[in-house]
Protein backbone atom coordinates (compact mmCIF):
# COMPACT_ATOMS: atom_id res chain seq x y z
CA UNK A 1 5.49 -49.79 49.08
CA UNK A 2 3.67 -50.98 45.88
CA UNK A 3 0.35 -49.96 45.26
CA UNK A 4 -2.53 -52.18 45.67
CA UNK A 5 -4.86 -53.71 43.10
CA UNK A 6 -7.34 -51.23 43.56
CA UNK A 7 -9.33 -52.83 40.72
CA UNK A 8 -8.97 -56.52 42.06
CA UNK A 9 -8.18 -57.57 38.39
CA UNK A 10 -3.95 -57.73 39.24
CA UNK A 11 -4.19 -54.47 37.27
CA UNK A 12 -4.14 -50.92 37.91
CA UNK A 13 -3.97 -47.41 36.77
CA UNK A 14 -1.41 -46.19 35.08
CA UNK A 15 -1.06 -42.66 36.18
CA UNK A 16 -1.55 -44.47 39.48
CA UNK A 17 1.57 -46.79 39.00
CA UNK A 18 3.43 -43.32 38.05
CA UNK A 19 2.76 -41.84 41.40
CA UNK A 20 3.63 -44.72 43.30
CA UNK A 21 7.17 -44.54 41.71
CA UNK A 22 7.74 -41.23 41.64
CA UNK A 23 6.85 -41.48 45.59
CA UNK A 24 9.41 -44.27 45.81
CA UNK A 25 12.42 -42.61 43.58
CA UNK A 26 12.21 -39.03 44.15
CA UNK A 27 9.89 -38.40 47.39
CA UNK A 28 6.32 -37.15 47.02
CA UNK A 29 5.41 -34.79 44.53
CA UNK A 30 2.23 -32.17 45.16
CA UNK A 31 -0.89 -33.74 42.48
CA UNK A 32 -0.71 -29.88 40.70
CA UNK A 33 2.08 -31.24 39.11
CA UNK A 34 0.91 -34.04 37.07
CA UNK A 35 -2.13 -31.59 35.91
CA UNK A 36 0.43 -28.97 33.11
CA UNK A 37 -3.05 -26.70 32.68
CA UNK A 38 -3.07 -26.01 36.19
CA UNK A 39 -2.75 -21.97 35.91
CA UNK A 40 -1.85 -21.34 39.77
CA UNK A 41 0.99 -24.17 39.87
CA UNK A 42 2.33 -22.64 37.16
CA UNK A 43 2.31 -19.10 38.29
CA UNK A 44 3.71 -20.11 41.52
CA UNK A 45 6.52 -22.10 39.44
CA UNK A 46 7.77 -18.48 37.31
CA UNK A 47 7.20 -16.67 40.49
CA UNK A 48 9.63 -18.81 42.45
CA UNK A 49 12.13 -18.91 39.22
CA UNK A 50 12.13 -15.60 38.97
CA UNK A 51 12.91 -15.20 42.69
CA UNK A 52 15.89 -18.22 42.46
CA UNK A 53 16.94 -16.37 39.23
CA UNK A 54 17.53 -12.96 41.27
CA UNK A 55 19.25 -14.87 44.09
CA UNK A 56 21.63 -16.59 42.17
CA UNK A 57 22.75 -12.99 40.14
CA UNK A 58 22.77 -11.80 43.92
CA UNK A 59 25.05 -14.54 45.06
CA UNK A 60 27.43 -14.22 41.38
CA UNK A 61 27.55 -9.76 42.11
CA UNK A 62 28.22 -10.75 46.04
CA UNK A 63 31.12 -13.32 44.76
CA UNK A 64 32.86 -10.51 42.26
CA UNK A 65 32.89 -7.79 44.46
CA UNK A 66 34.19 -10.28 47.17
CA UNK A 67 36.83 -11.15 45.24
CA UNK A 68 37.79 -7.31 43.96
CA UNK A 69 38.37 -6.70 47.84
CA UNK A 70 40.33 -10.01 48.14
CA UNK A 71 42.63 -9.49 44.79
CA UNK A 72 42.04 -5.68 43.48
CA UNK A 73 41.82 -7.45 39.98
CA UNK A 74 38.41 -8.11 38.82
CA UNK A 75 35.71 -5.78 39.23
CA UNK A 76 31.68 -5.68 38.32
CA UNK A 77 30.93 -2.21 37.13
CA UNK A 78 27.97 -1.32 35.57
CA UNK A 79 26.79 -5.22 34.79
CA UNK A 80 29.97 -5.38 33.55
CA UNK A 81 33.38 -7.27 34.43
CA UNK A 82 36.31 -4.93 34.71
CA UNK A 83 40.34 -6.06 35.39
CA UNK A 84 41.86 -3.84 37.43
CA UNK A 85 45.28 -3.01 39.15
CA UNK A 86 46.14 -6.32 40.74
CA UNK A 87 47.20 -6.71 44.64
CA UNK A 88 48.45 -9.06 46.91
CA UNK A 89 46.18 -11.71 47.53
CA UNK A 90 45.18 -12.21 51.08
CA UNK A 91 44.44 -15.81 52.85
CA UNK A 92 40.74 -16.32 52.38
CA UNK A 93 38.91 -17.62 55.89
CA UNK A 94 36.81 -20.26 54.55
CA UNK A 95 35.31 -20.12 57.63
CA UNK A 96 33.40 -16.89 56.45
CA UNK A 97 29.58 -17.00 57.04
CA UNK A 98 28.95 -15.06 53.77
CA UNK A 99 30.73 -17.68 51.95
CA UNK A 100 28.99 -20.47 53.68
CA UNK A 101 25.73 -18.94 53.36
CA UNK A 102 26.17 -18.30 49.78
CA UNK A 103 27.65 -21.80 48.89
CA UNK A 104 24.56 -22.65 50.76
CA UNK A 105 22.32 -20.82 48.47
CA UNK A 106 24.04 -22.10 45.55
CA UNK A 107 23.29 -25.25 46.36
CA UNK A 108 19.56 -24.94 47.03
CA UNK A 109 19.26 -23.44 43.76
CA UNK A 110 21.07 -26.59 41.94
CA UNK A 111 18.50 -28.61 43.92
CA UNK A 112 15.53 -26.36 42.90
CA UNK A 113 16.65 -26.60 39.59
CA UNK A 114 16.94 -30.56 39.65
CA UNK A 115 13.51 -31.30 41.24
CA UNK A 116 11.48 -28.80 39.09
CA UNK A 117 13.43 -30.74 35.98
CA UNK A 118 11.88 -33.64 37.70
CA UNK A 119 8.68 -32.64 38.27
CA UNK A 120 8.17 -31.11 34.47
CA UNK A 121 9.35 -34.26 33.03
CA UNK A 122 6.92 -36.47 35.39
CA UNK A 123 3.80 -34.13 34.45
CA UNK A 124 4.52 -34.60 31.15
CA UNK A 125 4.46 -38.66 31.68
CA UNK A 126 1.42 -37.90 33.58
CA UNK A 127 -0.30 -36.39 30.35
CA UNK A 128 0.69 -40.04 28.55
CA UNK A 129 -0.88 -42.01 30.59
CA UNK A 130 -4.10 -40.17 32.20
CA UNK A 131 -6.32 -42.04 29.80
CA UNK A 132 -4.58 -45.22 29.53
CA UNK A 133 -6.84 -47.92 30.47
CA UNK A 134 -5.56 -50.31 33.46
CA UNK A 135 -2.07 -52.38 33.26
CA UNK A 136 -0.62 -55.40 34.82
CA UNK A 137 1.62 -54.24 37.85
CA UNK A 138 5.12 -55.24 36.72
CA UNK A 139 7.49 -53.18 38.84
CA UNK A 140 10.21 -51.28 37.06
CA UNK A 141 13.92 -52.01 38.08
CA UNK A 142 15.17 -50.36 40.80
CA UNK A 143 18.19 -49.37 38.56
CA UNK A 144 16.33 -48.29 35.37
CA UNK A 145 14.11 -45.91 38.19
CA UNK A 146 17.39 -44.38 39.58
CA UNK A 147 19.21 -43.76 36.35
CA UNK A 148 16.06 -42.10 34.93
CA UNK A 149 15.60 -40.02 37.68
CA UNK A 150 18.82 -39.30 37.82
CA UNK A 151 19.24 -38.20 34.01
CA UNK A 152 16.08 -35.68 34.04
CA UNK A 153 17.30 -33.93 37.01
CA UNK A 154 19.68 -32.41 34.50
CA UNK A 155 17.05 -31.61 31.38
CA UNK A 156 15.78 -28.30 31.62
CA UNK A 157 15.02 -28.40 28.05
CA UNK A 158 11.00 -28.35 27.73
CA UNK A 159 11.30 -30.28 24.24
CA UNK A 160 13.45 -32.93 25.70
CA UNK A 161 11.43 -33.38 28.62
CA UNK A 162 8.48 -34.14 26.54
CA UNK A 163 10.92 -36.86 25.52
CA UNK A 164 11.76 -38.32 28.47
CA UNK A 165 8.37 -37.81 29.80
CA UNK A 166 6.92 -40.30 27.29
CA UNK A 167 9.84 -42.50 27.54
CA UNK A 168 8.96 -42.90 31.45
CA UNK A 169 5.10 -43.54 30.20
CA UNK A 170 5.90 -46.02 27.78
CA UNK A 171 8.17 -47.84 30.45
CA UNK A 172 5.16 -47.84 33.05
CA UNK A 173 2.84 -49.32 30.29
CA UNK A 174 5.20 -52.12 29.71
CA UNK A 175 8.66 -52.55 31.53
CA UNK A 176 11.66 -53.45 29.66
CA UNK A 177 11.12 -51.71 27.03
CA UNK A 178 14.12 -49.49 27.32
CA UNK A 179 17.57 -50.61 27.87
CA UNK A 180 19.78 -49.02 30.54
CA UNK A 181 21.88 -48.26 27.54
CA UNK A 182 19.09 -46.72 25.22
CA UNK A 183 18.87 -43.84 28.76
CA UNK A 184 22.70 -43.03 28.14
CA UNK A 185 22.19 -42.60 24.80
CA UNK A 186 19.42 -40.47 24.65
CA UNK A 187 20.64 -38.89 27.48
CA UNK A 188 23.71 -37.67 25.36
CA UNK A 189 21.36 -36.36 22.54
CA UNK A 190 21.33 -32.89 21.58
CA UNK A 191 18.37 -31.32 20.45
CA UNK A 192 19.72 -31.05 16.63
CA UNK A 193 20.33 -34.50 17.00
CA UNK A 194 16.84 -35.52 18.66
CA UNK A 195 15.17 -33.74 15.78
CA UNK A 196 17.01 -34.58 12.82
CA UNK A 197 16.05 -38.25 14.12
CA UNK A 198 12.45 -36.96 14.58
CA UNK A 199 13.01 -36.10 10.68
CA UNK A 200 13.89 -39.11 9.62
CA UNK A 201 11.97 -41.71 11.63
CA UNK A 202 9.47 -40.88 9.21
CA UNK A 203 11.09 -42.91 6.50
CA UNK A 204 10.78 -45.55 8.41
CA UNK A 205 10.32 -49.04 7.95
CA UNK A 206 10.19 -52.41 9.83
CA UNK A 207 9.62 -56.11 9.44
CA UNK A 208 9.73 -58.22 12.01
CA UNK A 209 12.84 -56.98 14.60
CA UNK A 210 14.29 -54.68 12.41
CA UNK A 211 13.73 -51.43 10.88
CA UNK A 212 15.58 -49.83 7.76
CA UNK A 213 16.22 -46.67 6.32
CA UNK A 214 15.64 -47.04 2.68
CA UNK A 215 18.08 -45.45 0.81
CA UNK A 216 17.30 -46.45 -3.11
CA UNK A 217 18.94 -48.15 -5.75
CA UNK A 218 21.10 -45.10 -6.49
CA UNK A 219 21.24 -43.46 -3.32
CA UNK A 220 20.06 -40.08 -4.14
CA UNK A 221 16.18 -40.76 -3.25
CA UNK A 222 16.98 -39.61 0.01
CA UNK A 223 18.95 -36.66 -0.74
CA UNK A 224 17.71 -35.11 -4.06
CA UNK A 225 14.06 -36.21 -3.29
CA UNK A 226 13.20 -36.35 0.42
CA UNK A 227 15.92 -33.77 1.48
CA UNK A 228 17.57 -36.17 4.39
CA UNK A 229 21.45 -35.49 3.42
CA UNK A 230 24.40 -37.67 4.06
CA UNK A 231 25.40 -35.39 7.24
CA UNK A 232 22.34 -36.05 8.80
CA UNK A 233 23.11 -39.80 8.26
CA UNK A 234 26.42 -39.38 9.57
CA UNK A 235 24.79 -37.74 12.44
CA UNK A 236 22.48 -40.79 13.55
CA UNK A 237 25.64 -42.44 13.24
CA UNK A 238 27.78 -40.95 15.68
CA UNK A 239 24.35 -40.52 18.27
CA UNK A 240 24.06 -44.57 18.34
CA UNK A 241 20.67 -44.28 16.69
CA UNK A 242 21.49 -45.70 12.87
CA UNK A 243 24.28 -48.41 12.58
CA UNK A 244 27.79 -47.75 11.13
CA UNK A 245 28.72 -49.51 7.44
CA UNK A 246 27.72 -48.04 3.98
CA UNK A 247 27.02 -51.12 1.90
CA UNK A 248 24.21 -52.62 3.70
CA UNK A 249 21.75 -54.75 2.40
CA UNK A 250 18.01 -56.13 3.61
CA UNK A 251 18.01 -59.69 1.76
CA UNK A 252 14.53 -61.31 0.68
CA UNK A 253 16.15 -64.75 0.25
CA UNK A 254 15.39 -67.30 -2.39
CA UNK A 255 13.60 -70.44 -0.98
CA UNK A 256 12.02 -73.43 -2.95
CA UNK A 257 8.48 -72.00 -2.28
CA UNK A 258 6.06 -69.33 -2.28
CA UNK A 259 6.59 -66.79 0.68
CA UNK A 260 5.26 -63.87 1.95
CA UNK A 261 6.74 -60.70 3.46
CA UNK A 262 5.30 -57.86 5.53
CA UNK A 263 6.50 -54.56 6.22
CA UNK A 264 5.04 -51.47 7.73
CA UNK A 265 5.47 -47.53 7.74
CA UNK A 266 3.44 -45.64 9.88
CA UNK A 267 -0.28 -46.43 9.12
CA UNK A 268 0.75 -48.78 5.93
CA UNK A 269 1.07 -52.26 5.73
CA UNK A 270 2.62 -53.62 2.69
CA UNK A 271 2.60 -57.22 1.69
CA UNK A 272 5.50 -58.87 -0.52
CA UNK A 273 4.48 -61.76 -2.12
CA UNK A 274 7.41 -63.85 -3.73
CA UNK A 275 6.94 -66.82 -6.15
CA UNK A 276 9.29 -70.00 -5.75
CA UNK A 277 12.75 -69.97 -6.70
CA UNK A 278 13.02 -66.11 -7.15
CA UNK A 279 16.61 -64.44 -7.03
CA UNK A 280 17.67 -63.10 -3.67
CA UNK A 281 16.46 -59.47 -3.84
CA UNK A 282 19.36 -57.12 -2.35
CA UNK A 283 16.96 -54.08 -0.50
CA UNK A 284 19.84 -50.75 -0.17
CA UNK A 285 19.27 -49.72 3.30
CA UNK A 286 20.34 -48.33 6.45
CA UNK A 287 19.64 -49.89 9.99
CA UNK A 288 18.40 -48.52 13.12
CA UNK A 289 19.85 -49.71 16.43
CA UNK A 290 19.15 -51.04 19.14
CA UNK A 291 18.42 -47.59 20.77
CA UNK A 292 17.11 -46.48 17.45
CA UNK A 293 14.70 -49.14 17.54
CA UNK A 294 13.41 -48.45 21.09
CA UNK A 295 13.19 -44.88 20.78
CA UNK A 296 11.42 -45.22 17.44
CA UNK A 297 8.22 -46.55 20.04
CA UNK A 298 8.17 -43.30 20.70
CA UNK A 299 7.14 -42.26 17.24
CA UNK A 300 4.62 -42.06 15.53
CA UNK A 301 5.87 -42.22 11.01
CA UNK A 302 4.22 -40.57 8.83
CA UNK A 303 5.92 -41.66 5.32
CA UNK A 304 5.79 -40.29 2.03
CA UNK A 305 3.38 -42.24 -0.28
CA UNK A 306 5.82 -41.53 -3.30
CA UNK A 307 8.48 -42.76 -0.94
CA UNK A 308 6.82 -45.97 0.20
CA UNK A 309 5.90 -46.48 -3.75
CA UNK A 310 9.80 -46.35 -4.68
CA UNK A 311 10.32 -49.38 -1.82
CA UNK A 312 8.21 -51.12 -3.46
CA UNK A 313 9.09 -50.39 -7.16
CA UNK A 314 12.71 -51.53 -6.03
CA UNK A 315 11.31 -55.10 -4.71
CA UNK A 316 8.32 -55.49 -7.84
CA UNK A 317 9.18 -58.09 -10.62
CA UNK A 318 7.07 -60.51 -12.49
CA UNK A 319 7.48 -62.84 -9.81
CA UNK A 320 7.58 -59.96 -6.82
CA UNK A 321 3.93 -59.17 -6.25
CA UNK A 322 3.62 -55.99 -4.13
CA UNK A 323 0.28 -54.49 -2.49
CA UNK A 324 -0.58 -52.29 0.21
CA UNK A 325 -3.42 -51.02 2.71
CA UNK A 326 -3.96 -48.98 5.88
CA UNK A 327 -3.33 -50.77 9.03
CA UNK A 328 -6.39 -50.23 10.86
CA UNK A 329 -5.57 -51.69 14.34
CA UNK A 330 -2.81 -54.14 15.59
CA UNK A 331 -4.16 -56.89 17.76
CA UNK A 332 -0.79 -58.00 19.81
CA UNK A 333 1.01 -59.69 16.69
CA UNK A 334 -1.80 -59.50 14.08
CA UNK A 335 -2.50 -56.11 11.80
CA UNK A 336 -6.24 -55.39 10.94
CA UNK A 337 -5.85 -53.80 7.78
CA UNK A 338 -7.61 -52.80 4.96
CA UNK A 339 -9.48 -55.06 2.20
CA UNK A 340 -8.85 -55.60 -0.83
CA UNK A 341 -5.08 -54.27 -0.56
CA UNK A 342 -3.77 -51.90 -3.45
CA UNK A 343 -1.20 -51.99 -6.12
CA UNK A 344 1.22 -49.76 -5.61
């Protein structure tokens, strides 16, 4: 059931809206859990891993020396596995209560496993979002909700559940914002792969929809000068997070009149002001996807000034003006930035 408008504005609470489907998706989760500095939850979480950790070596000793007595083949000898003399196998009774109890306990432990997965990546949305000031009540989609929850149940990795964590946040705060497909993709990325793209969403830069990768007029200020190499290019490429094709090109079109262009990087805006009638200005890039794009909300860039300088070098001409300024606050589609900009 959905909350209600506790605040009688249509609006309420995020952390609030993150209970409420957490409730709904996954059953009802204890509040210790969305607090990570409670010391007691957490000691009772390592006691009871340690205690499902010595079960399931329990349950893998019971199911060797089982099998020793069923084959004469395999044996575990001083926490080690041994082949022995092999004999003739007998029928197994699957009917055993020592098998069914410890298929039984297997399975508790998978599901132990799963919900505390579940619960670490919720309390680490809960962190996102405990000072986020109120929020319409769009519901999320049903379907985005159960392929989350059914991804995390399977990340045990803490970095990667700080991922997904904010990626659950950032879909409370405003739904839609990641695809169905974005999940799968993340959900295939390794952690090399989730931090060389932490690595090089620095570089960043967007105007309007998109968001390049500049790569310089020789291609080497990457490489030689920023240290992202051509394997870790190759690697965005093959995760779905950069777009395949080498000789790729952000255009600044000529028109018959003045125009202006903005990009950003991080906490820089920089303004492109183009006379009339100037050349089409090739810009050597790579581009992010579409799950690039989305999971680059989750960033926060901070570029190189020398590398932000070399963008602009590569656009400045006598009729390519090219300034810059700290972007101060964004007011929906408007940037409060400095004044007076700066050449670069």
């Amino acid at each position: 059931m959905p909350l209600d408008d506790i605040l009688g504005l249509g609006k309420i609470l995020p952390i609030d809206k993150l209970i409420d489907i957490v409730t709904n998706s996954v059953g009802r989760i204890s509040k210790p859990y969305f607090d990570r500095k409670d010391v007691d939850t957490k000691a009772y979480e390592i006691e009871k891993l340690a205690e499902a950790r010595a079960k399931e070596m329990k349950i893998i000793s019971d199911a060797v020396k089982e099998n020793f007595q069923q084959t004469g083949g395999i044996e575990y000898k001083e926490q080690k596995i041994a082949i022995s003399s092999q004999k003739e196998l007998q029928p197994i009774d699957f009917n055993n209560s020592s098998i069914s109890e410890r298929t039984q306990e297997r399975l508790d432990f998978q599901e132990y496993k799963k919900q505390k997965n579940i619960e670490s990546v919720t309390s680490f949305a809960a962190e996102e979002l405990k000072n986020e000031p109120p929020i319409d009540n769009e519901p999320l989609d049903d379907d985005w909700t159960t392929r989350f929850f059914r991804i995390v149940e399977d990340i045990s990795n803490e970095e990667m559940q700080t991922l997904w964590g904010k990626i659950l946040a950032g879909e409370i705060k405003q739904p839609k914002t990641y695809s169905l497909r974005t999940l799968e993709t993340i959900r295939n990325l390794s952690k090399k792969e989730a931090n060389t793209f932490l690595k090089i969403a620095n570089f960043v830069i967007s105007t309007g929809n998109s968001c390049y990768l500049f790569k310089g007029k020789n291609e080497k200020l990457l490489s030689e000068k920023h240290k992202i190499t051509y394997g870790e290019i190759s690697l965005m490429v093959e995760a779905g997070l950069l777009q395949s094709g080498t000789f790729v090109n952000h255009q600044i079109l000529k028109q018959a009149k003045d125009i202006q262009n903005v990009y950003t990087s991080g906490d820089t805006i920089i303004v492109v002001n183009v006379k009339a009638n100037t050349p089409t200005i090739q810009i050597p890039v790579y581009v992010y996807s579409n799950s690039g794009k989305e999971l680059l909300k989750l960033i926060k860039p901070n570029p190189p000034h020398d590398y932000l300088a070399d963008f602009a070098k590569s656009i400045k001409s006598p009729n390519v003006e090219v300034k810059y300024g700290k972007i101060l606050a964004w007011e929906k589609d408007y940037i409060i930035h400095t004044q007076p900009l700066l050449d670069f």
